[in-house]
PDB file of N, CA and C in Angstrom:
ATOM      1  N   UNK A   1     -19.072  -4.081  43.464  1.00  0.00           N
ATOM      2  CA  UNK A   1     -17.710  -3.679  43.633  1.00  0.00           C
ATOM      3  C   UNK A   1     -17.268  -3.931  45.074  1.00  0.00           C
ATOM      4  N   UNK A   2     -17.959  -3.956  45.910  1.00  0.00           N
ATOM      5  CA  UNK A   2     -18.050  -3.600  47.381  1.00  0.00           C
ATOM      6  C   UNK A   2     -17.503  -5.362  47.701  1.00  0.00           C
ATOM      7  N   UNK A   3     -18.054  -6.053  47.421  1.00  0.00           N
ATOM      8  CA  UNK A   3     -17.701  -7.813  47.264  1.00  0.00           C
ATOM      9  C   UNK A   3     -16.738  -8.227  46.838  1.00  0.00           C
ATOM     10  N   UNK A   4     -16.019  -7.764  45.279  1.00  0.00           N
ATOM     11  CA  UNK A   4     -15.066  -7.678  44.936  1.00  0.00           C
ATOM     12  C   UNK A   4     -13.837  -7.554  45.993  1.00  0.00           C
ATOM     13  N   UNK A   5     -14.238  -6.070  45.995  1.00  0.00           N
ATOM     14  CA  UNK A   5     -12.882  -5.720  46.763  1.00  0.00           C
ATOM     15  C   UNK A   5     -12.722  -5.970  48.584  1.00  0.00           C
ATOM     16  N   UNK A   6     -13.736  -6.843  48.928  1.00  0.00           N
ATOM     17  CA  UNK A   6     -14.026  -7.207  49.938  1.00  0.00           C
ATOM     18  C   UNK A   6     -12.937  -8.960  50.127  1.00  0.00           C
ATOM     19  N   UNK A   7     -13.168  -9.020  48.678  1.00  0.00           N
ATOM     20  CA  UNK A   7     -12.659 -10.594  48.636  1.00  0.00           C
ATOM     21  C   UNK A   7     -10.893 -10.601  48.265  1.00  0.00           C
ATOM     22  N   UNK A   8     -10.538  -9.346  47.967  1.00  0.00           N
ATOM     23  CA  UNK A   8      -9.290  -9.034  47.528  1.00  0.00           C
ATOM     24  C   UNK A   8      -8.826  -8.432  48.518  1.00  0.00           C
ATOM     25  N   UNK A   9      -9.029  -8.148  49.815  1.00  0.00           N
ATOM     26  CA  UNK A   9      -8.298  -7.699  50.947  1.00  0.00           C
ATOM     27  C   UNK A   9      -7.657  -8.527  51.911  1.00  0.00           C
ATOM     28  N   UNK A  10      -6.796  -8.056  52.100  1.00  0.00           N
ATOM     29  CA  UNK A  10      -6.130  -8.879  53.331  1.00  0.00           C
ATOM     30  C   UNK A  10      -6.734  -9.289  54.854  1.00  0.00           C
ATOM     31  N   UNK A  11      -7.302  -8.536  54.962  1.00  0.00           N
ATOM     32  CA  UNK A  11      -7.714  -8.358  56.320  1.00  0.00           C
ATOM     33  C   UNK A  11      -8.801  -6.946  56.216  1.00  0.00           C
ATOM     34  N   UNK A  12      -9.660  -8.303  55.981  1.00  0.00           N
ATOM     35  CA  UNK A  12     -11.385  -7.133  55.435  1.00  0.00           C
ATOM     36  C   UNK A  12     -12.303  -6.818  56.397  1.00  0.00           C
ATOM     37  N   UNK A  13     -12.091  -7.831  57.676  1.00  0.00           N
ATOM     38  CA  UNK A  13     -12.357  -7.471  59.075  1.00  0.00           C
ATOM     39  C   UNK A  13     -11.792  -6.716  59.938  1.00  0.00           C
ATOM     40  N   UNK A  14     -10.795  -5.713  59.080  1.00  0.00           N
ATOM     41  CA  UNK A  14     -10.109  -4.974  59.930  1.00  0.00           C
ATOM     42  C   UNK A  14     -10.421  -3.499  59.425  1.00  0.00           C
ATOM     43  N   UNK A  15     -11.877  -3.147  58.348  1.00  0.00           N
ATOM     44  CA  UNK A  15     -12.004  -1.930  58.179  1.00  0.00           C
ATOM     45  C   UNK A  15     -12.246  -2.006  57.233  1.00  0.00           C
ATOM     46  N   UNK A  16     -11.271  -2.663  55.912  1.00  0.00           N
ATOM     47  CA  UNK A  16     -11.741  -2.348  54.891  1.00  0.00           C
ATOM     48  C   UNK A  16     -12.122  -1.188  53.934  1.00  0.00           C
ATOM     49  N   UNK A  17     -11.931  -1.064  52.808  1.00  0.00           N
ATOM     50  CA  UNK A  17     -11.861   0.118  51.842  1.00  0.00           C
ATOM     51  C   UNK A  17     -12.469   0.582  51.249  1.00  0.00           C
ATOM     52  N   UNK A  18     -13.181   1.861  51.015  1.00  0.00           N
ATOM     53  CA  UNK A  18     -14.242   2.421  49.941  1.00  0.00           C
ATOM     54  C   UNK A  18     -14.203   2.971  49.163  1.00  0.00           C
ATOM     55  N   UNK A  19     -14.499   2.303  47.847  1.00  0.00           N
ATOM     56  CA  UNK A  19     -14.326   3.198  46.056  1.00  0.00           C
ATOM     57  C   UNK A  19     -15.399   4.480  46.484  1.00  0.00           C
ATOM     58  N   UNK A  20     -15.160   5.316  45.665  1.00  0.00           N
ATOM     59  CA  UNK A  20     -16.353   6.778  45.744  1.00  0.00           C
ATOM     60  C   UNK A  20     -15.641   7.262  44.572  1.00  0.00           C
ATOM     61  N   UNK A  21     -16.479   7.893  43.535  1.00  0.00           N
ATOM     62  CA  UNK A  21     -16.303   8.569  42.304  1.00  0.00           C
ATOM     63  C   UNK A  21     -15.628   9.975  43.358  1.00  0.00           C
ATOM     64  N   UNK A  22     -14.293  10.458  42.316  1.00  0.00           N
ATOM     65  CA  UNK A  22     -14.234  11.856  42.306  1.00  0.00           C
ATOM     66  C   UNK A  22     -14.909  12.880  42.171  1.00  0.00           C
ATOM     67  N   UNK A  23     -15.092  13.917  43.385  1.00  0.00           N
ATOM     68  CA  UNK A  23     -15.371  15.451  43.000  1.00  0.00           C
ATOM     69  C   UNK A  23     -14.233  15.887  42.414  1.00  0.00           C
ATOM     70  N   UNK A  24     -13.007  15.721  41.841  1.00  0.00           N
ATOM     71  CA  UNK A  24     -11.377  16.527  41.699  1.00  0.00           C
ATOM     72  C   UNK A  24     -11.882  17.541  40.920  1.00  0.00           C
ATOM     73  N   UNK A  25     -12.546  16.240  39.408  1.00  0.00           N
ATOM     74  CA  UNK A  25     -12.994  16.908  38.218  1.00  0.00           C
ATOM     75  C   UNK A  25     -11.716  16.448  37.214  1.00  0.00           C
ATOM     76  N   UNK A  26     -11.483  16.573  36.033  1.00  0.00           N
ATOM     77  CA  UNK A  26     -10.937  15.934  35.239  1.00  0.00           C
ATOM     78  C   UNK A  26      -9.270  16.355  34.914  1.00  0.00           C
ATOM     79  N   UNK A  27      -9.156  17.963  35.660  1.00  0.00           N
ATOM     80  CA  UNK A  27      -7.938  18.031  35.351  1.00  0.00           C
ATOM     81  C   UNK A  27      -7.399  17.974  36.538  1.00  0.00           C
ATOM     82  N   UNK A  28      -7.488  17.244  37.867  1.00  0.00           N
ATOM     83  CA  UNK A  28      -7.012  17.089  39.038  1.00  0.00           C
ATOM     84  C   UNK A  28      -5.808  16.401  38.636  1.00  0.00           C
ATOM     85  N   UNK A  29      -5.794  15.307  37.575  1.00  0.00           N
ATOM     86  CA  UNK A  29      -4.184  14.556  37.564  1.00  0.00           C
ATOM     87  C   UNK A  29      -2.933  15.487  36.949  1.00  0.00           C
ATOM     88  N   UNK A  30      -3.521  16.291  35.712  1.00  0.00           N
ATOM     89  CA  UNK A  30      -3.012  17.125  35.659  1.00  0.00           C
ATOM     90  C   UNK A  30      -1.816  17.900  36.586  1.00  0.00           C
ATOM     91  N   UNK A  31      -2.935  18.820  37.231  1.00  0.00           N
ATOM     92  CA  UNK A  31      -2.732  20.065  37.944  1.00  0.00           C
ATOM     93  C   UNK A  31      -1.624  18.711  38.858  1.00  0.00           C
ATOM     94  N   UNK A  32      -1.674  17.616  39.730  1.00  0.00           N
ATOM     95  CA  UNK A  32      -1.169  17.210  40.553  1.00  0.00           C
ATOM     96  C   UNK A  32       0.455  17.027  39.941  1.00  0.00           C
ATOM     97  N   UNK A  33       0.317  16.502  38.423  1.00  0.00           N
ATOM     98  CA  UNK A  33       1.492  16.281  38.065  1.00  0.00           C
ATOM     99  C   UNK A  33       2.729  17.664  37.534  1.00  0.00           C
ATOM    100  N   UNK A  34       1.925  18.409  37.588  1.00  0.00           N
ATOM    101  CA  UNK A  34       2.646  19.898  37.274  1.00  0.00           C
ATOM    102  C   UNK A  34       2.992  20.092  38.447  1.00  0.00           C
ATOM    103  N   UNK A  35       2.416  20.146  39.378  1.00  0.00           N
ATOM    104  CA  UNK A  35       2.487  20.447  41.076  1.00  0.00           C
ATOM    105  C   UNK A  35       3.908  19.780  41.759  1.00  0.00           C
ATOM    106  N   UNK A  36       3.763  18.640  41.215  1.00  0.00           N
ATOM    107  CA  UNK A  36       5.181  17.538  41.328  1.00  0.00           C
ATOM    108  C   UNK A  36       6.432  18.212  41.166  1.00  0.00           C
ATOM    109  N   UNK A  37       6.168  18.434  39.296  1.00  0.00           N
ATOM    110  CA  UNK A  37       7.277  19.132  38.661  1.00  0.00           C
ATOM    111  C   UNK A  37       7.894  20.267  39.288  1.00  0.00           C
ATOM    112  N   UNK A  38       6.627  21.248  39.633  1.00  0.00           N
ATOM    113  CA  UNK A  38       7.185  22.684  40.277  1.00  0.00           C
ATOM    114  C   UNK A  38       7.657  22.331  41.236  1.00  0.00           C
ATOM    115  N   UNK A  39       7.245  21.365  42.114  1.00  0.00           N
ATOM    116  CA  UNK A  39       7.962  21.054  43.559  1.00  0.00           C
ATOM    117  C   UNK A  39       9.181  21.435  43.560  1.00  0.00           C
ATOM    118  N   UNK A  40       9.934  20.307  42.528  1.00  0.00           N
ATOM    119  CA  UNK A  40      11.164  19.589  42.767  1.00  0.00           C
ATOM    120  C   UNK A  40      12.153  20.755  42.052  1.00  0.00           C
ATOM    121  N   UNK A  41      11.656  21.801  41.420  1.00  0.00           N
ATOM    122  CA  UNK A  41      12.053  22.646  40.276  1.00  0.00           C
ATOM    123  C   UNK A  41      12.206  24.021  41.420  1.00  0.00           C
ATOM    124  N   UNK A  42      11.668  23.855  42.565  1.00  0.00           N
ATOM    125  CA  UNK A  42      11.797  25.018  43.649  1.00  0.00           C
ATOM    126  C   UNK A  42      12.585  24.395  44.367  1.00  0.00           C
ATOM    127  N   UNK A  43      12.530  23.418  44.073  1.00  0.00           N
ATOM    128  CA  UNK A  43      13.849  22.307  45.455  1.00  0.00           C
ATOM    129  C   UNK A  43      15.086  22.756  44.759  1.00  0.00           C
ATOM    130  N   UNK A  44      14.976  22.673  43.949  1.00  0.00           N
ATOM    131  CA  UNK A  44      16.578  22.715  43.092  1.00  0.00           C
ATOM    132  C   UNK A  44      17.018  21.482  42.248  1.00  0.00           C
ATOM    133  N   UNK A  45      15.780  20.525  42.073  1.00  0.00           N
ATOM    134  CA  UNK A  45      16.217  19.331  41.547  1.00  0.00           C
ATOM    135  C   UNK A  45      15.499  19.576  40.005  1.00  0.00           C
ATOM    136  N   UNK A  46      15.823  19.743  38.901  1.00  0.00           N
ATOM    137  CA  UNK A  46      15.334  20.000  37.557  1.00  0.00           C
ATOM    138  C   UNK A  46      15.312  18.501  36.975  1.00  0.00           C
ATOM    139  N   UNK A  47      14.257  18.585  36.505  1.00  0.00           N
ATOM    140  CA  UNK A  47      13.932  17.631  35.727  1.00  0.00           C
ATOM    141  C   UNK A  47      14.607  17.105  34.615  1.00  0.00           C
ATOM    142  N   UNK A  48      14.540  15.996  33.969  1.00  0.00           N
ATOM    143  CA  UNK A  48      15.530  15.167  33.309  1.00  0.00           C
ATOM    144  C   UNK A  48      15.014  15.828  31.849  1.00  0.00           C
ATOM    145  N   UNK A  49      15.469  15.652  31.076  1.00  0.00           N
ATOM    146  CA  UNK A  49      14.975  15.982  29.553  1.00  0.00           C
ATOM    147  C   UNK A  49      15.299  14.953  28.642  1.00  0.00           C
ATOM    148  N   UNK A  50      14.736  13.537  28.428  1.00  0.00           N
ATOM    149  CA  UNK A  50      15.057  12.428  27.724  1.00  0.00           C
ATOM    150  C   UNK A  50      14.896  12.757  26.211  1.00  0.00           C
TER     151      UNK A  50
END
């Protein structure tokens, strides 16, 4: 993976990027996307209802 994404960078001599499996755990996208919602719902901006 490390080669891969070594060969897909722009400028890979400048630092370059590292994959690492999550500690979050599985409902981290979750919880982040509720987190969103409440944000904007304490802002005063309510969400759309399509």
């Amino acid at each position: 993976m490390e080669a891969e994404t070594r060969g897909r960078t722009i400028a890979p001599d400048a630092g370059g990027c590292q994959v690492v499996a999550s500690t979050l755990g599985y409902g981290a996208a979750a919880l982040g996307g509720a987190a969103r919602v409440l944000d904007s719902v304490d802002s005063g901006r309510l969400p759309r209802v399509s």
